[in-house]
PDB file of N, CA and C in Angstrom:
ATOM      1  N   UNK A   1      24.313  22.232   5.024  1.00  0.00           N
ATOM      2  CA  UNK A   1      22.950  22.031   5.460  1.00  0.00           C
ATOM      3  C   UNK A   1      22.078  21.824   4.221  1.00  0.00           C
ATOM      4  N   UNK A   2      21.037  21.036   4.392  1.00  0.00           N
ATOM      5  CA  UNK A   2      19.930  20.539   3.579  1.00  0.00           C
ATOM      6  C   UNK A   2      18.687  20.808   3.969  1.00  0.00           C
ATOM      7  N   UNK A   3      18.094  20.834   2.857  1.00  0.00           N
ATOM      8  CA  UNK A   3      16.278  20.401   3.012  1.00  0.00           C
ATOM      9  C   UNK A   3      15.700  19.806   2.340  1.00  0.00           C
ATOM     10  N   UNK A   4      14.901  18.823   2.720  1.00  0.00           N
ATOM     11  CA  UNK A   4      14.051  18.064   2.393  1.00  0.00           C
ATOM     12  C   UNK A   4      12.236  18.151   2.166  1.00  0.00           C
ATOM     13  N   UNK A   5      11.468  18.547   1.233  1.00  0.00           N
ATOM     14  CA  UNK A   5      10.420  19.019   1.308  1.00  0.00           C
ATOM     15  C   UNK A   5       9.065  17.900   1.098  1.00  0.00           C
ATOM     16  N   UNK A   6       8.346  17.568   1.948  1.00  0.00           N
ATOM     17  CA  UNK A   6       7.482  16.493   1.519  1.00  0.00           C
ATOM     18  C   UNK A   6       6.113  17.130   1.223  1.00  0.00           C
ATOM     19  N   UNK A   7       5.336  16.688   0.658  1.00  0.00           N
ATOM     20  CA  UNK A   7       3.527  17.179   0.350  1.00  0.00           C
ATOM     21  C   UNK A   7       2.725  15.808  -0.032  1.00  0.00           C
ATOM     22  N   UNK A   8       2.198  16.026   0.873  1.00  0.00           N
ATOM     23  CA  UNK A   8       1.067  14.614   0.554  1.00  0.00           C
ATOM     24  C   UNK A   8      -0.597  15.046   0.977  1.00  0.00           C
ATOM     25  N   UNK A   9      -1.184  14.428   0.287  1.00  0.00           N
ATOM     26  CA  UNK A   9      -2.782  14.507   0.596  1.00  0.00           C
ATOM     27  C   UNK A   9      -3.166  13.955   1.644  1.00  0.00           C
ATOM     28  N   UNK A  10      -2.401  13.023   2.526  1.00  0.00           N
ATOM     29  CA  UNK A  10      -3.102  12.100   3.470  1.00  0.00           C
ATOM     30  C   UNK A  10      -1.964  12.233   4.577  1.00  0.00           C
ATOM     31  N   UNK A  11      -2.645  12.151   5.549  1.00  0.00           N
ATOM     32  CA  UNK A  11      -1.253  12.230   7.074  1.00  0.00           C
ATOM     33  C   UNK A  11      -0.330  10.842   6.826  1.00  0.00           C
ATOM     34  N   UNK A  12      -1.177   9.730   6.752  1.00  0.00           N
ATOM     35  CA  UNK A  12      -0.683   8.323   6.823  1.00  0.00           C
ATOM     36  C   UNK A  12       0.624   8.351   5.854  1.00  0.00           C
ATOM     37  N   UNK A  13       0.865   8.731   4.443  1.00  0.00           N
ATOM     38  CA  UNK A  13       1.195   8.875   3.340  1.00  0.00           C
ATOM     39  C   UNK A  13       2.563   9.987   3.587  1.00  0.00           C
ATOM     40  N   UNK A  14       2.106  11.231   4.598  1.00  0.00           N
ATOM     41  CA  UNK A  14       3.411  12.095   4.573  1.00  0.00           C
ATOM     42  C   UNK A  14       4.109  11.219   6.035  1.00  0.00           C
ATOM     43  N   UNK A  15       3.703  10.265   6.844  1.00  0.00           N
ATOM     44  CA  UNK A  15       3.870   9.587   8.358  1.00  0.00           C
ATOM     45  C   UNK A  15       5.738   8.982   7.832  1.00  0.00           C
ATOM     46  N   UNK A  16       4.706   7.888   6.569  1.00  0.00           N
ATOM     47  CA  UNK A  16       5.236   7.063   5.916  1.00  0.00           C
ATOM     48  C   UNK A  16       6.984   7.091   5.104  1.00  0.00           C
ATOM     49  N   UNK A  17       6.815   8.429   4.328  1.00  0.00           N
ATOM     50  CA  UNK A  17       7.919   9.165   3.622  1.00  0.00           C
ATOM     51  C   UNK A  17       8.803   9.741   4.741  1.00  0.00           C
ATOM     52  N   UNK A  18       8.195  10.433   5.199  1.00  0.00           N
ATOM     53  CA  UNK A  18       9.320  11.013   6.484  1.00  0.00           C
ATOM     54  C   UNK A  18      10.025  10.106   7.132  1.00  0.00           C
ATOM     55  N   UNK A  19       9.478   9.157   7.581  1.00  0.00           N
ATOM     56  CA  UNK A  19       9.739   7.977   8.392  1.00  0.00           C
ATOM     57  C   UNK A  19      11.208   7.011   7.281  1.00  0.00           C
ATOM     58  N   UNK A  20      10.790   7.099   6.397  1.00  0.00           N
ATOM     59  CA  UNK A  20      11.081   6.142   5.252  1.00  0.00           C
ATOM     60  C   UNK A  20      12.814   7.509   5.191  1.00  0.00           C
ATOM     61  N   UNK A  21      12.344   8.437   4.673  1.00  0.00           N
ATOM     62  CA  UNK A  21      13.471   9.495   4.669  1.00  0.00           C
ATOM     63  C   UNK A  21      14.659   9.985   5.648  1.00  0.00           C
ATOM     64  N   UNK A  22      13.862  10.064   7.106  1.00  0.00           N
ATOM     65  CA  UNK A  22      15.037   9.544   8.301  1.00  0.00           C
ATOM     66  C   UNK A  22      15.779   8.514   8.600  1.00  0.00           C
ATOM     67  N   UNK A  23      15.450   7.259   7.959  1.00  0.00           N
ATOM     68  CA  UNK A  23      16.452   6.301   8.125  1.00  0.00           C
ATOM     69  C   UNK A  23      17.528   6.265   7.712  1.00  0.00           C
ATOM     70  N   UNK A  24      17.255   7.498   6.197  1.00  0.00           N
ATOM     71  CA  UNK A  24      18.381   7.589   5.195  1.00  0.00           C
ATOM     72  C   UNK A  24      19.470   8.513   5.675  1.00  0.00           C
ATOM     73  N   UNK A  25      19.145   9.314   6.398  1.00  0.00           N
ATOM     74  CA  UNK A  25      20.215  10.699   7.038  1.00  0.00           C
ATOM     75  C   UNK A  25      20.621  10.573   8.350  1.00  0.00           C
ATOM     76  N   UNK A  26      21.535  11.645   8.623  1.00  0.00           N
ATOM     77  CA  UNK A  26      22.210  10.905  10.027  1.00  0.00           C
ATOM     78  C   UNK A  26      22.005  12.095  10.816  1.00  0.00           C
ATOM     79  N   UNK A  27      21.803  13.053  10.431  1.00  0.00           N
ATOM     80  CA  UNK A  27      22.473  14.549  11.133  1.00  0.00           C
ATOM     81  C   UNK A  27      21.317  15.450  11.200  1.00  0.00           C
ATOM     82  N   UNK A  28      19.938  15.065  11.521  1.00  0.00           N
ATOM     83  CA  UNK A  28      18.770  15.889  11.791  1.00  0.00           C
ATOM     84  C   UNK A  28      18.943  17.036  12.688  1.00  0.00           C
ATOM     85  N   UNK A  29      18.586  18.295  11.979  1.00  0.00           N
ATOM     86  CA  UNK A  29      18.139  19.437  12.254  1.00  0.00           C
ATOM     87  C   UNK A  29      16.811  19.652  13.191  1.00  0.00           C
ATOM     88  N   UNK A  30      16.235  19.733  12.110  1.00  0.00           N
ATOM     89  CA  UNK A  30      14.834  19.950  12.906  1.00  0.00           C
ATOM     90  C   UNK A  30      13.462  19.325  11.754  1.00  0.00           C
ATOM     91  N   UNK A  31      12.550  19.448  12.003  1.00  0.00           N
ATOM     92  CA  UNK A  31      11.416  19.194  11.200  1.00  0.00           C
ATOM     93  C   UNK A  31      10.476  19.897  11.669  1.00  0.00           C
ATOM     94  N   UNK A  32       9.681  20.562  10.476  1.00  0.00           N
ATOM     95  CA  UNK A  32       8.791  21.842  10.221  1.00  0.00           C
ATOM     96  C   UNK A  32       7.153  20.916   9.315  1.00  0.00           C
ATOM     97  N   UNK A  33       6.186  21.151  10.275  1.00  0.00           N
ATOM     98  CA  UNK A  33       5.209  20.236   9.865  1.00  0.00           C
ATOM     99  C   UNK A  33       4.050  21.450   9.897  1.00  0.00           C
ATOM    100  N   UNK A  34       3.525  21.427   8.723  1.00  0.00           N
ATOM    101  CA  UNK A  34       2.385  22.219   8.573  1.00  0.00           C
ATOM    102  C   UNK A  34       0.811  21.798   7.662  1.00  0.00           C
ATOM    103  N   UNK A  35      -0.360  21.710   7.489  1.00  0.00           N
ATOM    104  CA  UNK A  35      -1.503  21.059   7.493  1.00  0.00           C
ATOM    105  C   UNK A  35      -2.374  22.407   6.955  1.00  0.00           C
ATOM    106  N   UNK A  36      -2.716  22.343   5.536  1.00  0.00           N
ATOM    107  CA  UNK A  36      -3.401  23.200   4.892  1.00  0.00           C
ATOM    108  C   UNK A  36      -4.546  22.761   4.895  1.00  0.00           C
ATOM    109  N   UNK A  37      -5.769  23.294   4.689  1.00  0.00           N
ATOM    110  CA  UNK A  37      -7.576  22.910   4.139  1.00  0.00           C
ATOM    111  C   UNK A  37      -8.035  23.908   3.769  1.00  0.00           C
ATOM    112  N   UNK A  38      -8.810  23.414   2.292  1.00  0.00           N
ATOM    113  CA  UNK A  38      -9.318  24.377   1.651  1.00  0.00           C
ATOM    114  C   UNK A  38     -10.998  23.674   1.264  1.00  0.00           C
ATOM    115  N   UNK A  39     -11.383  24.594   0.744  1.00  0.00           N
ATOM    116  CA  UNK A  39     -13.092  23.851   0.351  1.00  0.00           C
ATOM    117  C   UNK A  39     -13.141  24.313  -1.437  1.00  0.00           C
ATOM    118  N   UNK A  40     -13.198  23.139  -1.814  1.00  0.00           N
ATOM    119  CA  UNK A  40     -13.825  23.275  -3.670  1.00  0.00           C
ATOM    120  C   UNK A  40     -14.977  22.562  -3.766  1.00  0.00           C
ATOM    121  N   UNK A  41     -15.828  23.575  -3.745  1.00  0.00           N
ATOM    122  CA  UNK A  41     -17.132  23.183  -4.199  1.00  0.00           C
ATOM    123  C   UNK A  41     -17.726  22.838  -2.770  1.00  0.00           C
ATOM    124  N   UNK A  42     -18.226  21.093  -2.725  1.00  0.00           N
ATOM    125  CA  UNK A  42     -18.466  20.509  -1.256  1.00  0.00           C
ATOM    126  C   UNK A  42     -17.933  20.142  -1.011  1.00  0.00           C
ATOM    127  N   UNK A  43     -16.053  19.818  -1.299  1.00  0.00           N
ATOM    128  CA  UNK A  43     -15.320  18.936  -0.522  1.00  0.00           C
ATOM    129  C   UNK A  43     -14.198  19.581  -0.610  1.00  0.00           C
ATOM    130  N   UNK A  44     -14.463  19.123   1.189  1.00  0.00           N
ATOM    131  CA  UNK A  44     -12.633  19.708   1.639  1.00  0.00           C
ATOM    132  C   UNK A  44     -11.372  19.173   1.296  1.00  0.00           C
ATOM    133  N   UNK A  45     -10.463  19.948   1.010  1.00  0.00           N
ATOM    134  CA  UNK A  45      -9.193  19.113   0.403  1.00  0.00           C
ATOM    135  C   UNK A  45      -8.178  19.667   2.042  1.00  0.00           C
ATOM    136  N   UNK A  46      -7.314  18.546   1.927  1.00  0.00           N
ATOM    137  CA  UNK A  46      -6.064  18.508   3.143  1.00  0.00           C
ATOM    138  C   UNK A  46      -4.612  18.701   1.956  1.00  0.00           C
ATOM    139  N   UNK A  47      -3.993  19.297   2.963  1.00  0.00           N
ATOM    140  CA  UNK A  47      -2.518  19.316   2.547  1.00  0.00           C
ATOM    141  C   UNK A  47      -1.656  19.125   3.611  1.00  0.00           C
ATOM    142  N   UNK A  48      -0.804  17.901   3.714  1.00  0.00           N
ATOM    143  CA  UNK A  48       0.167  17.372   4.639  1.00  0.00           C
ATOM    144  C   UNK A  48       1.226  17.720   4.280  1.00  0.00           C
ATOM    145  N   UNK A  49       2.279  18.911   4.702  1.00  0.00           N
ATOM    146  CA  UNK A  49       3.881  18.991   4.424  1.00  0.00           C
ATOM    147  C   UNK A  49       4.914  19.116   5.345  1.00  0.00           C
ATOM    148  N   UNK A  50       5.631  18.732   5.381  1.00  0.00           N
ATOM    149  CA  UNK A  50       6.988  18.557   6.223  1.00  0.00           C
ATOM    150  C   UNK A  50       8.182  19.302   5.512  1.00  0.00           C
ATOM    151  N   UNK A  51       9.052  19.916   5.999  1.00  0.00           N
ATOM    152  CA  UNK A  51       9.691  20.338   5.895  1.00  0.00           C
ATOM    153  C   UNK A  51      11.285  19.574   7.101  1.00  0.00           C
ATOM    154  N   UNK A  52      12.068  19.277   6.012  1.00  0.00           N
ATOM    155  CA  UNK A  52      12.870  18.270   7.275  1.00  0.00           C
ATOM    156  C   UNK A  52      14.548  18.934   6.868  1.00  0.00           C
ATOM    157  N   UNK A  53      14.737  19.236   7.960  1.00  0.00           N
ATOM    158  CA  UNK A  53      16.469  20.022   7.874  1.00  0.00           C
ATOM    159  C   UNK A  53      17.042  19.356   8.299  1.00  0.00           C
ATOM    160  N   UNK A  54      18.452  19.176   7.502  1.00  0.00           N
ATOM    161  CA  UNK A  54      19.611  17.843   7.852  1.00  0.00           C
ATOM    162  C   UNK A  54      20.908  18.233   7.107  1.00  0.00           C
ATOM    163  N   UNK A  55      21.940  17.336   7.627  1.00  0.00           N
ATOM    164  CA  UNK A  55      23.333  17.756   7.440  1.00  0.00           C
ATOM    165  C   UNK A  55      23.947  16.618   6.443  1.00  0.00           C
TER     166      UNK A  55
END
């Protein structure tokens, strides 16, 4: 068993990699998707990560 860990700033951007990364493997587990926000200063920052389990 494997894992695969993605982090991106933008949904479109982690959509993209994942997408791009399943074509490559055959034997999917599961996928673990989680969405951080924080505030610095006046602007909110995003965090897009996936977590993708495979054989």
């Amino acid at each position: 068993m494997k894992v695969k860990i993605f982090d991106c700033e933008d949904e479109t951007d982690l959509e993209e990699s994942v997408n791009s990364f399943l074509e490559s493997i055959k034997n999917l587990v599961d996928i673990k998707y989680q969405v951080g926000c924080s505030v610095y200063s006046e602007e909110q920052i995003f965090c897009f990560s996936a977590m993708i389990i495979y054989y």
